[in-house]
N, C-alpha and C. Protein backbone atom coordinates (compact mmCIF):
# COMPACT_ATOMS: atom_id res chain seq x y z
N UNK A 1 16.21 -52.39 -14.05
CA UNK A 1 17.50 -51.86 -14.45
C UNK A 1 17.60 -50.38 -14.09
N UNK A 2 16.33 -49.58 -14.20
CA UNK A 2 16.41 -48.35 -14.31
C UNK A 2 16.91 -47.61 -12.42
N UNK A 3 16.00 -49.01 -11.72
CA UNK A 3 15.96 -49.13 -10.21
C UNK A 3 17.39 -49.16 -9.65
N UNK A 4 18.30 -49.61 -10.19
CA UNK A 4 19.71 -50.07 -10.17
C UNK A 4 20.72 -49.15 -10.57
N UNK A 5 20.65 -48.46 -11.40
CA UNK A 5 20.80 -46.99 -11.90
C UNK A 5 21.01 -46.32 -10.63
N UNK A 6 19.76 -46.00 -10.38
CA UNK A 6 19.43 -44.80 -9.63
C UNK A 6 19.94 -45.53 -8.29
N UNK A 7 19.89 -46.22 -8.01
CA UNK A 7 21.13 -46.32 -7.10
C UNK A 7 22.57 -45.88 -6.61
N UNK A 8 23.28 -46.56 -7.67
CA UNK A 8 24.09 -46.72 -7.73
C UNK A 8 24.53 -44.70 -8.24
N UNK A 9 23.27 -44.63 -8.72
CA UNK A 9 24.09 -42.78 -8.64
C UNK A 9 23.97 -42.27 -7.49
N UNK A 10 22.96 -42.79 -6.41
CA UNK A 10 23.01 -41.81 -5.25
C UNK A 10 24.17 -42.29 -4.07
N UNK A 11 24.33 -43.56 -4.26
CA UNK A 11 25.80 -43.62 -3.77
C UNK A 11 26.76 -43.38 -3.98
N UNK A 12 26.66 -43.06 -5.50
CA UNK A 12 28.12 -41.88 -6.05
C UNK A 12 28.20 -40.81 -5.60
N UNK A 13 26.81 -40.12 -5.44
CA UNK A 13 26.83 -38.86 -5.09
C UNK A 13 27.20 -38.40 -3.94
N UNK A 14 26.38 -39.49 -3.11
CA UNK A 14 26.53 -39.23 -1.64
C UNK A 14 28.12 -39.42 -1.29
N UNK A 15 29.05 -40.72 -1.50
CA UNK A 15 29.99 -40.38 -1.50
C UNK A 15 30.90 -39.01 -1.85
N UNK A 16 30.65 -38.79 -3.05
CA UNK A 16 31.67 -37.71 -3.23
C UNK A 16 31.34 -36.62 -2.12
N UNK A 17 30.15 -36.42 -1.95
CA UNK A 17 29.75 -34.86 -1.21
C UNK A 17 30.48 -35.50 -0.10
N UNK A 18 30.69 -36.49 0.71
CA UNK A 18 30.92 -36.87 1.82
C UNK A 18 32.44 -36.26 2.03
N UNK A 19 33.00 -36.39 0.73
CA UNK A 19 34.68 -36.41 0.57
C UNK A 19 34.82 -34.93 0.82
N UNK A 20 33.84 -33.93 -0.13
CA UNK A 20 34.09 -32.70 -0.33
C UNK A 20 34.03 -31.78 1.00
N UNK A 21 33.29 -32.32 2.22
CA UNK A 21 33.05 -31.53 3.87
C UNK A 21 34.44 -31.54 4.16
N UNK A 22 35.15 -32.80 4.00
CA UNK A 22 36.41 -32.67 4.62
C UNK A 22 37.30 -31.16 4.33
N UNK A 23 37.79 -30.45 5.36
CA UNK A 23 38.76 -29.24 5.05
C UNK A 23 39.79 -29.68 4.70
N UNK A 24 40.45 -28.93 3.90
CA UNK A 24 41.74 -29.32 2.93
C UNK A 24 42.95 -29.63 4.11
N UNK A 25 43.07 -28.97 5.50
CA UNK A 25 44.13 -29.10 6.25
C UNK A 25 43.86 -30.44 6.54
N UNK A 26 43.15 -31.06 6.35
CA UNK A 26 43.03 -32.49 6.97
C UNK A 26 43.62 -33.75 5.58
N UNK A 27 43.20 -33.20 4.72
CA UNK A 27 43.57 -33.95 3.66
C UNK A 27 45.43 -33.57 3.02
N UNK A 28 45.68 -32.35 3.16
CA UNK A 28 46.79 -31.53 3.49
C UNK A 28 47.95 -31.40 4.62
N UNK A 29 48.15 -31.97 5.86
CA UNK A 29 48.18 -31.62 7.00
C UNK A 29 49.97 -31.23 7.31
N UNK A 30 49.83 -30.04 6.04
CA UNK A 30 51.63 -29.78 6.16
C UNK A 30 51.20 -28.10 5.98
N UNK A 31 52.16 -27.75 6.66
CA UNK A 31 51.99 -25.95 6.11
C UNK A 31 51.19 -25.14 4.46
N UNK A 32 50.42 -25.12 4.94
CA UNK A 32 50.08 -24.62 3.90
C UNK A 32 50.57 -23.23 2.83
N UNK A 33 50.29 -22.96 1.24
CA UNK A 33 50.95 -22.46 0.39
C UNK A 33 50.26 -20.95 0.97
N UNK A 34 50.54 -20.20 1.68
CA UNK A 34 49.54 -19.06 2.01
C UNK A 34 50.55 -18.27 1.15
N UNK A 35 49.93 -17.09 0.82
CA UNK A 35 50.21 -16.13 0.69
C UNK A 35 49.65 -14.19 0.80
N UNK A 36 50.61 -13.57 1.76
CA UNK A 36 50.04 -12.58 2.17
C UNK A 36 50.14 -11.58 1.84
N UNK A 37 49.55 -10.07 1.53
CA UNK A 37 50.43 -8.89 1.14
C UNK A 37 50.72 -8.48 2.66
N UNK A 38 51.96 -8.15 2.14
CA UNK A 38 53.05 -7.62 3.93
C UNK A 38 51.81 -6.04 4.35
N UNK A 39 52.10 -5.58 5.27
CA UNK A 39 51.51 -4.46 5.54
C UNK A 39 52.02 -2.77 4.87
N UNK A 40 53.05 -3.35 3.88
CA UNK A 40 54.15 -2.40 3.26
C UNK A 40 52.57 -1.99 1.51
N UNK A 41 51.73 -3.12 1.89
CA UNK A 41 51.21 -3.08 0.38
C UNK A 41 51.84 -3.09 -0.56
N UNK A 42 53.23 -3.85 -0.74
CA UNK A 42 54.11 -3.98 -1.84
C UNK A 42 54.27 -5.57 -1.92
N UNK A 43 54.92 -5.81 -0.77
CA UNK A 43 55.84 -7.12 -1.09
C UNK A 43 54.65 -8.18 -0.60
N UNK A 44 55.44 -9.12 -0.76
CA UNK A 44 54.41 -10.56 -0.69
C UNK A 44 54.94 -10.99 0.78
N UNK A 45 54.21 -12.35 1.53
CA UNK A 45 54.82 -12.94 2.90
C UNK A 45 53.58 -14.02 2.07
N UNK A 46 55.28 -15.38 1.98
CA UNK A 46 54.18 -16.88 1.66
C UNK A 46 55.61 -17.99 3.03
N UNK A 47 54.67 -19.20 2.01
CA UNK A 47 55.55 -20.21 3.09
C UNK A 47 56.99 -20.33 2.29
N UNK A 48 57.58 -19.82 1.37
CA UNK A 48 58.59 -20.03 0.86
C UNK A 48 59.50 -19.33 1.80
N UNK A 49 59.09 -18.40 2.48
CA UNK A 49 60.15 -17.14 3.28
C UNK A 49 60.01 -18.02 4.70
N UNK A 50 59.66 -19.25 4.90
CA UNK A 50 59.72 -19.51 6.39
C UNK A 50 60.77 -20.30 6.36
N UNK A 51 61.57 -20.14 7.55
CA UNK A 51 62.81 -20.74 7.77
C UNK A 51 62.62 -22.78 7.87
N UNK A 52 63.58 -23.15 7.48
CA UNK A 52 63.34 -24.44 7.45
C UNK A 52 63.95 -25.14 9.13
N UNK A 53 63.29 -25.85 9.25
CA UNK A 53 63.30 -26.61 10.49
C UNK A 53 63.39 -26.04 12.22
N UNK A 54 61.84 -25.36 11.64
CA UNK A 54 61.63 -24.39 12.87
C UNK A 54 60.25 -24.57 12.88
N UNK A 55 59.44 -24.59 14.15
CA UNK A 55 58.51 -24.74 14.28
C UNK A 55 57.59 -23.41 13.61
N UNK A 56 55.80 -23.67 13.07
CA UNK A 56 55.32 -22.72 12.85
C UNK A 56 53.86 -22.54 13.23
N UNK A 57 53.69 -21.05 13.90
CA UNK A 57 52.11 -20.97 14.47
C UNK A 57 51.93 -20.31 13.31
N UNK A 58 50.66 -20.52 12.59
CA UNK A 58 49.44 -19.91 11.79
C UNK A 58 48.31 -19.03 12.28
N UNK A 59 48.22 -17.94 12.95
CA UNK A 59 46.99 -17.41 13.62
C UNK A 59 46.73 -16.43 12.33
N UNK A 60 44.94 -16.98 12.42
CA UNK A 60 43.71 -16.28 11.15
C UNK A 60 43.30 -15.23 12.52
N UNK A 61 42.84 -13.95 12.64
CA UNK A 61 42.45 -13.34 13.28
C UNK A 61 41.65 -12.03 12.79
N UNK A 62 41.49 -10.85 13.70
CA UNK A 62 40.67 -9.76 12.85
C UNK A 62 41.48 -8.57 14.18
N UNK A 63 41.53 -7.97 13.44
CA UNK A 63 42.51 -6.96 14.35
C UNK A 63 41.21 -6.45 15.83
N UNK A 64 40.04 -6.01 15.26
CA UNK A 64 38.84 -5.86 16.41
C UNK A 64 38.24 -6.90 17.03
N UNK A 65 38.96 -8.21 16.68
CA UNK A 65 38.33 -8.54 17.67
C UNK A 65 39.14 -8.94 19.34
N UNK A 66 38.41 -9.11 20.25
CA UNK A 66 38.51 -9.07 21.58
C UNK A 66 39.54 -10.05 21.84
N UNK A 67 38.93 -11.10 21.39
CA UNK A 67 39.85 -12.79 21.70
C UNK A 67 40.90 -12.55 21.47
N UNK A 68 41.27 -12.03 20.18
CA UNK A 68 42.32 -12.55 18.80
C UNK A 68 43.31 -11.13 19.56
N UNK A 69 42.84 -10.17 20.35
CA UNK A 69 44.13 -9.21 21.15
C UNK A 69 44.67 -9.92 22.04
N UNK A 70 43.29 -10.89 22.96
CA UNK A 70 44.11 -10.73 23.81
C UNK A 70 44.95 -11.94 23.90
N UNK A 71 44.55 -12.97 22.81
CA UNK A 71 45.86 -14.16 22.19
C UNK A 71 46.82 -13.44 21.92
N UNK A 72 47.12 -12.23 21.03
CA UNK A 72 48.24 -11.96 20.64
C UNK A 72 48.99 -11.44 21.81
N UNK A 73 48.41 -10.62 23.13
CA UNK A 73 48.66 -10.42 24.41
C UNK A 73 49.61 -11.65 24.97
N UNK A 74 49.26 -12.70 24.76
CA UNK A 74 49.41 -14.01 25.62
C UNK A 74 50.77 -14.18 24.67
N UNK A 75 50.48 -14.31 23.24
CA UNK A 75 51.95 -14.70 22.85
C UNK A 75 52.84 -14.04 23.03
N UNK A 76 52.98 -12.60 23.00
CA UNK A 76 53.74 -11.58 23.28
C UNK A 76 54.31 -11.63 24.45
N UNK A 77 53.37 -12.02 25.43
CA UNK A 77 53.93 -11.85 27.13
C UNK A 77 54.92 -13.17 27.11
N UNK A 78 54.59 -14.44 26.09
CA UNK A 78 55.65 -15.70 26.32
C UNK A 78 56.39 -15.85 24.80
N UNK A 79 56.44 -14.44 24.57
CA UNK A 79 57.23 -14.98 23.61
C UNK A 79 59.00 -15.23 23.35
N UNK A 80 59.97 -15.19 24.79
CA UNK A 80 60.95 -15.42 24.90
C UNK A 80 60.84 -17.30 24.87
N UNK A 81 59.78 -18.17 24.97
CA UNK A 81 59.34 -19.36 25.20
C UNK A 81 58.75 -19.56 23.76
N UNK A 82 58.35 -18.41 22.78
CA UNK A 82 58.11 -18.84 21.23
C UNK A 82 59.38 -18.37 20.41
N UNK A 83 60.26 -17.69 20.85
CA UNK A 83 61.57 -17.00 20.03
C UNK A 83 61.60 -17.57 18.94
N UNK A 84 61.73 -19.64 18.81
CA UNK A 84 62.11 -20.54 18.15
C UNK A 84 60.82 -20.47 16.94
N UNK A 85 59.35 -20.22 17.21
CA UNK A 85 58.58 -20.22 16.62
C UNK A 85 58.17 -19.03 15.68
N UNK A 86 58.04 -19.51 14.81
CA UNK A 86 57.61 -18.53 13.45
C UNK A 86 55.91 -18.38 13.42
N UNK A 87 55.87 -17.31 13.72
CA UNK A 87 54.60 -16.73 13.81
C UNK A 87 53.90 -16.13 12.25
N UNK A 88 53.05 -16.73 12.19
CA UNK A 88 51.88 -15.88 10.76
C UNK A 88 51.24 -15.74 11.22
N UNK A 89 50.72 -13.68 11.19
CA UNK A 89 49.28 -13.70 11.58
C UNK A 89 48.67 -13.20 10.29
N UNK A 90 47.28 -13.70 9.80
CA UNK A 90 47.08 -12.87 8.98
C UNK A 90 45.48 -12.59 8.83
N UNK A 91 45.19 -11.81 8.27
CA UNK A 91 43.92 -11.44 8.09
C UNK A 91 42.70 -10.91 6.95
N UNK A 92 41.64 -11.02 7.17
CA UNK A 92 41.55 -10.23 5.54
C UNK A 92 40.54 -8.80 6.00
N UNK A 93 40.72 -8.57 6.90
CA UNK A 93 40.41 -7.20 7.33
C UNK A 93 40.94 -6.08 6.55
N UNK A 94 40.61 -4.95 6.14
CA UNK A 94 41.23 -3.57 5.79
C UNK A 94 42.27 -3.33 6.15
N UNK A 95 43.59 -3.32 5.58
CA UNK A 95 44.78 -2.68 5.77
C UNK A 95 45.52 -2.12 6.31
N UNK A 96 44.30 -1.15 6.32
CA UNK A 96 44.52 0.43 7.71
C UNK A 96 45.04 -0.45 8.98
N UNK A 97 43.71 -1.43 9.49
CA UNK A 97 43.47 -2.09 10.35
C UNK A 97 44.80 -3.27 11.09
N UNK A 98 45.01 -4.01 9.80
CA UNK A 98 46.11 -4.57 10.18
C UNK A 98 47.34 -3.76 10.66
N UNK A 99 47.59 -2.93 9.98
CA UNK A 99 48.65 -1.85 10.77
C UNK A 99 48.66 -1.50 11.36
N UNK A 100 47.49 -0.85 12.13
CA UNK A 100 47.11 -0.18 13.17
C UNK A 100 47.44 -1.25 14.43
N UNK A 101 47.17 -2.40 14.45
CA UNK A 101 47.36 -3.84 14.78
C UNK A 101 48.61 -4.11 15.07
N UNK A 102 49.11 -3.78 14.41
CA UNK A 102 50.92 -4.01 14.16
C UNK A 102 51.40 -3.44 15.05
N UNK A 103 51.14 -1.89 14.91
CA UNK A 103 51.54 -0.91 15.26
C UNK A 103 51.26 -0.99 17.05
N UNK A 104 50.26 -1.45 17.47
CA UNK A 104 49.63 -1.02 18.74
C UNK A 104 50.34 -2.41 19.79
N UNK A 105 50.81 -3.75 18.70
CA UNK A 105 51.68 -4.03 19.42
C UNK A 105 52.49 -4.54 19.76
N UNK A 106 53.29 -3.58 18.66
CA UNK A 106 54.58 -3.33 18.15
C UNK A 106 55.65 -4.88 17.42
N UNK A 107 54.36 -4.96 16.74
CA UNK A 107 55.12 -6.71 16.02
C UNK A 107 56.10 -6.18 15.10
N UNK A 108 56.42 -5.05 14.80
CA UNK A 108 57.50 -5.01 14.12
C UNK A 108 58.95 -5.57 14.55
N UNK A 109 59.06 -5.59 16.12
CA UNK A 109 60.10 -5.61 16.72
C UNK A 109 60.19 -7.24 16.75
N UNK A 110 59.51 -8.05 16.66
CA UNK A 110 59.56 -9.60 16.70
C UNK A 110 60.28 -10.22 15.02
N UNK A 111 61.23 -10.55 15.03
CA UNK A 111 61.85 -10.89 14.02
C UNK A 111 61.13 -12.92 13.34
N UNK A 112 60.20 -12.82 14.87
CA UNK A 112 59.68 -14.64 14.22
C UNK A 112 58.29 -14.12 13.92
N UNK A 113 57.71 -13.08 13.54
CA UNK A 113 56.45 -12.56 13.85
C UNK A 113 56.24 -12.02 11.93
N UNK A 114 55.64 -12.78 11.26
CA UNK A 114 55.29 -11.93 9.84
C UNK A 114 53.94 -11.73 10.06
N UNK A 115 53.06 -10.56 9.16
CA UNK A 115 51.83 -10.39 9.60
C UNK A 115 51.40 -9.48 8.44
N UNK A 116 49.97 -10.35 7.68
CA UNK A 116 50.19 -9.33 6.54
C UNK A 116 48.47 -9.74 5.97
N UNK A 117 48.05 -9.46 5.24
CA UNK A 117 46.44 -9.21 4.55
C UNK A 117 46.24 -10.76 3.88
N UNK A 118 45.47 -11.67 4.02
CA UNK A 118 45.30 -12.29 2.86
C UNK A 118 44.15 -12.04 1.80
N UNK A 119 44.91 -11.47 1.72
CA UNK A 119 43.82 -11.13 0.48
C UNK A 119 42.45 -12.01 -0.77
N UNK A 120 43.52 -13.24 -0.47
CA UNK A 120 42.33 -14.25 -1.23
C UNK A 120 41.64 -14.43 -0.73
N UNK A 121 41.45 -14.45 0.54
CA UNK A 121 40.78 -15.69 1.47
C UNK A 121 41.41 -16.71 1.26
N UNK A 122 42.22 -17.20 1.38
CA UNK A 122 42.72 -18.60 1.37
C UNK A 122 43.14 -19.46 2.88
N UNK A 123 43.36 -18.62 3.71
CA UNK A 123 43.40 -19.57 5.19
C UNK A 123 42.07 -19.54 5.42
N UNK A 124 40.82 -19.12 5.54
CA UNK A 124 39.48 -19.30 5.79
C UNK A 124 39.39 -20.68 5.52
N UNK A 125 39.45 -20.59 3.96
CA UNK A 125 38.91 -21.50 3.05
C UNK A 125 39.61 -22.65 3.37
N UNK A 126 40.92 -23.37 3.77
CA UNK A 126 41.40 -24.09 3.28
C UNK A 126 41.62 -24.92 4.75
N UNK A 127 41.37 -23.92 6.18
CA UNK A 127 41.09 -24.27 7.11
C UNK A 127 39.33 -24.27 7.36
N UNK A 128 39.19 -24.06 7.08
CA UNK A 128 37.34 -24.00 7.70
C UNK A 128 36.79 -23.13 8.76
N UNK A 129 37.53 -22.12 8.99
CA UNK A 129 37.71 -21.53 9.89
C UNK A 129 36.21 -20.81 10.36
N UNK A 130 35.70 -20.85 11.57
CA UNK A 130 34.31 -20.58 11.94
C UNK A 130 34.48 -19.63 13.24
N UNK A 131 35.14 -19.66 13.96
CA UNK A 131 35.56 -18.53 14.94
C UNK A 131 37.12 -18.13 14.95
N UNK A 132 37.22 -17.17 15.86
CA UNK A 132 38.58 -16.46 16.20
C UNK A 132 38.69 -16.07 17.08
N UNK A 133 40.04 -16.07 17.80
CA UNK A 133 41.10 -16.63 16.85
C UNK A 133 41.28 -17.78 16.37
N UNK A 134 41.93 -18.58 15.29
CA UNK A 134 42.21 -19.42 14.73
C UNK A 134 43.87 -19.78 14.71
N UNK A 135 43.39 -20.85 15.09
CA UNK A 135 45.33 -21.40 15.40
C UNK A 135 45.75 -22.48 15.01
N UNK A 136 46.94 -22.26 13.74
CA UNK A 136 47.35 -24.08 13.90
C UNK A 136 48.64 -24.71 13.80
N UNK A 137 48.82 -25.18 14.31
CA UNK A 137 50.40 -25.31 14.83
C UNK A 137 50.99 -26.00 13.92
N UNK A 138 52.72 -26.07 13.95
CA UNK A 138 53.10 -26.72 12.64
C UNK A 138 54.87 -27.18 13.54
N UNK A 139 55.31 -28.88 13.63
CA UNK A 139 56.14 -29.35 14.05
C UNK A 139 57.26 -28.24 13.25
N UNK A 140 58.05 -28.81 13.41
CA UNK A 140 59.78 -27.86 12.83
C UNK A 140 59.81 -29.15 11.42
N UNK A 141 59.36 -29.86 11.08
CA UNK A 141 59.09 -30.46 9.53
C UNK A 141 58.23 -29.96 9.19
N UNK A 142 56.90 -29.02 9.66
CA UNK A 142 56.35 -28.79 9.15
C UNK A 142 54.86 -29.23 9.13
N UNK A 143 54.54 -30.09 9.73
CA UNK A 143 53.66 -31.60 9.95
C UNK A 143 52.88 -30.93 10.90
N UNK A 144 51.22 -30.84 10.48
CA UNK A 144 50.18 -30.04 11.90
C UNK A 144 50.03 -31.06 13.04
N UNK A 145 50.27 -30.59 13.79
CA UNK A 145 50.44 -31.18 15.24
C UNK A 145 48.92 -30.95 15.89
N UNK A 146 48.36 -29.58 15.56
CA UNK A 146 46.75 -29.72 16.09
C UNK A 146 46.15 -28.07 15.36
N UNK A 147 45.14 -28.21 15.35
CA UNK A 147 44.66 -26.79 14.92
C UNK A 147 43.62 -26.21 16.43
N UNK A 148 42.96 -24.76 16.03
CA UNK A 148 42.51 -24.42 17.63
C UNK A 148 41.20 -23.34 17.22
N UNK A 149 40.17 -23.21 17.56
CA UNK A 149 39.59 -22.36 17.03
C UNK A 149 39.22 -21.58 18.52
N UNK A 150 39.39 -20.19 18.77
CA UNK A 150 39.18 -19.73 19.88
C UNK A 150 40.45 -19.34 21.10
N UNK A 151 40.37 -18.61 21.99
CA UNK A 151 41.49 -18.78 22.86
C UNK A 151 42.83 -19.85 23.11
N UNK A 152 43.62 -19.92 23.25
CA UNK A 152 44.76 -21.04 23.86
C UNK A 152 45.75 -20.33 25.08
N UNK A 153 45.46 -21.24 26.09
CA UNK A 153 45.99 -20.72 27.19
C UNK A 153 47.59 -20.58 26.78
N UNK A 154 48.39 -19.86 27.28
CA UNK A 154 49.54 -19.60 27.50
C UNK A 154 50.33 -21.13 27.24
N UNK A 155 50.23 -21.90 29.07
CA UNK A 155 51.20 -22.86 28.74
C UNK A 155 50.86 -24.39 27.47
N UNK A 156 49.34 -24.23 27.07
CA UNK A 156 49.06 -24.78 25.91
C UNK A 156 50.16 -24.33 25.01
N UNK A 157 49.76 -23.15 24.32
CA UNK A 157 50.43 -22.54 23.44
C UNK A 157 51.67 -23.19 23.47
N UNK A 158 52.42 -23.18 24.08
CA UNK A 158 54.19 -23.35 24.63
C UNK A 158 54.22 -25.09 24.64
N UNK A 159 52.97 -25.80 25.14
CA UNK A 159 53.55 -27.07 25.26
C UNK A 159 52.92 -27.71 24.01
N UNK A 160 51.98 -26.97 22.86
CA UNK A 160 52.09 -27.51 21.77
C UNK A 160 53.13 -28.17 20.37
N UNK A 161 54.05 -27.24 20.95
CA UNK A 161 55.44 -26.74 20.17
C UNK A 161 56.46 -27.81 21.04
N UNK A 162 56.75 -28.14 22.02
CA UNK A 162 57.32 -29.53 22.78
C UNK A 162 57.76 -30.65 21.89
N UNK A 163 58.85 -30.88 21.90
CA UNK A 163 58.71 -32.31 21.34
C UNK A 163 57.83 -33.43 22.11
N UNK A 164 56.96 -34.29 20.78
CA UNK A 164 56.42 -35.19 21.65
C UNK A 164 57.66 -36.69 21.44
């Protein structure tokens, strides 16, 4: 009996841990509840302020690093081809940093472009995120179409957002 037991707990166990690897965007696979402090250090930037039935990119990034410029390079150079797309970038880097970020190139002027601190950690966590840049795309319902860890070429970028 005791043999039977102990069974039957390590297949409980093992199950659950099995459940718990899964990242929440997978079990989740709709825009997630982020929320950011804007670079103002006042106001908030969550998914409540995103326009409804418009497509949305999610990029996790770090203002120093190499990749994650020269992605934002790439969206910038096509972004008359993202106009439609609502851009989040966010980060949990120092403040200074994100602004400086902002500033250098010049996302203020992009009206689909929010970009702000997360302060919880909560896109790390909820994506699994292991390199950067981090990317994950979101249909105009809202619905993840694919996530990206690392570079995305240009006409990727552009033909993710496509109707399929």
């Amino acid at each position: 009996m005791k043999y039977i037991f102990l069974l039957a707990t390590f297949f409980s166990l093992t199950t659950l841990s099995a459940q718990n690897t899964e990242p929440a965007y997978k079990r989740f696979p709709t825009v997630p509840p982020f929320e950011l402090l804007a670079t103002d250090s006042v106001s908030k930037l969550s998914k409540n302020q995103l326009k409804k039935n418009q497509p949305v990119l999610i990029m996790y990034f770090s203002p120093d690093c190499d990749h994650c410029q020269h992605q934002t390079e790439d969206i910038l150079a096509n972004i008359d081809k993202l106009k439609d797309v609502q851009i989040v970038m966010c980060s949990y880097q120092p403040m200074e940093t994100i602004r400086a970020f902002k500033e250098k190139y010049k996302l203020a002027q992009y009206p689909n472009i929010m970009i702000g601190r997360d302060t919880k950690y909560f896109v790390p966590s909820f994506y699994g995120v292991n390199s950067l840049p981090y990317l994950a795309f979101y249909d105009k319902k809202g619905n993840l179409i694919k996530v990206n860890e690392g570079n995305v070429k240009p006409a990727a970028l552009i033909n993710n957002f496509k109707e399929k």
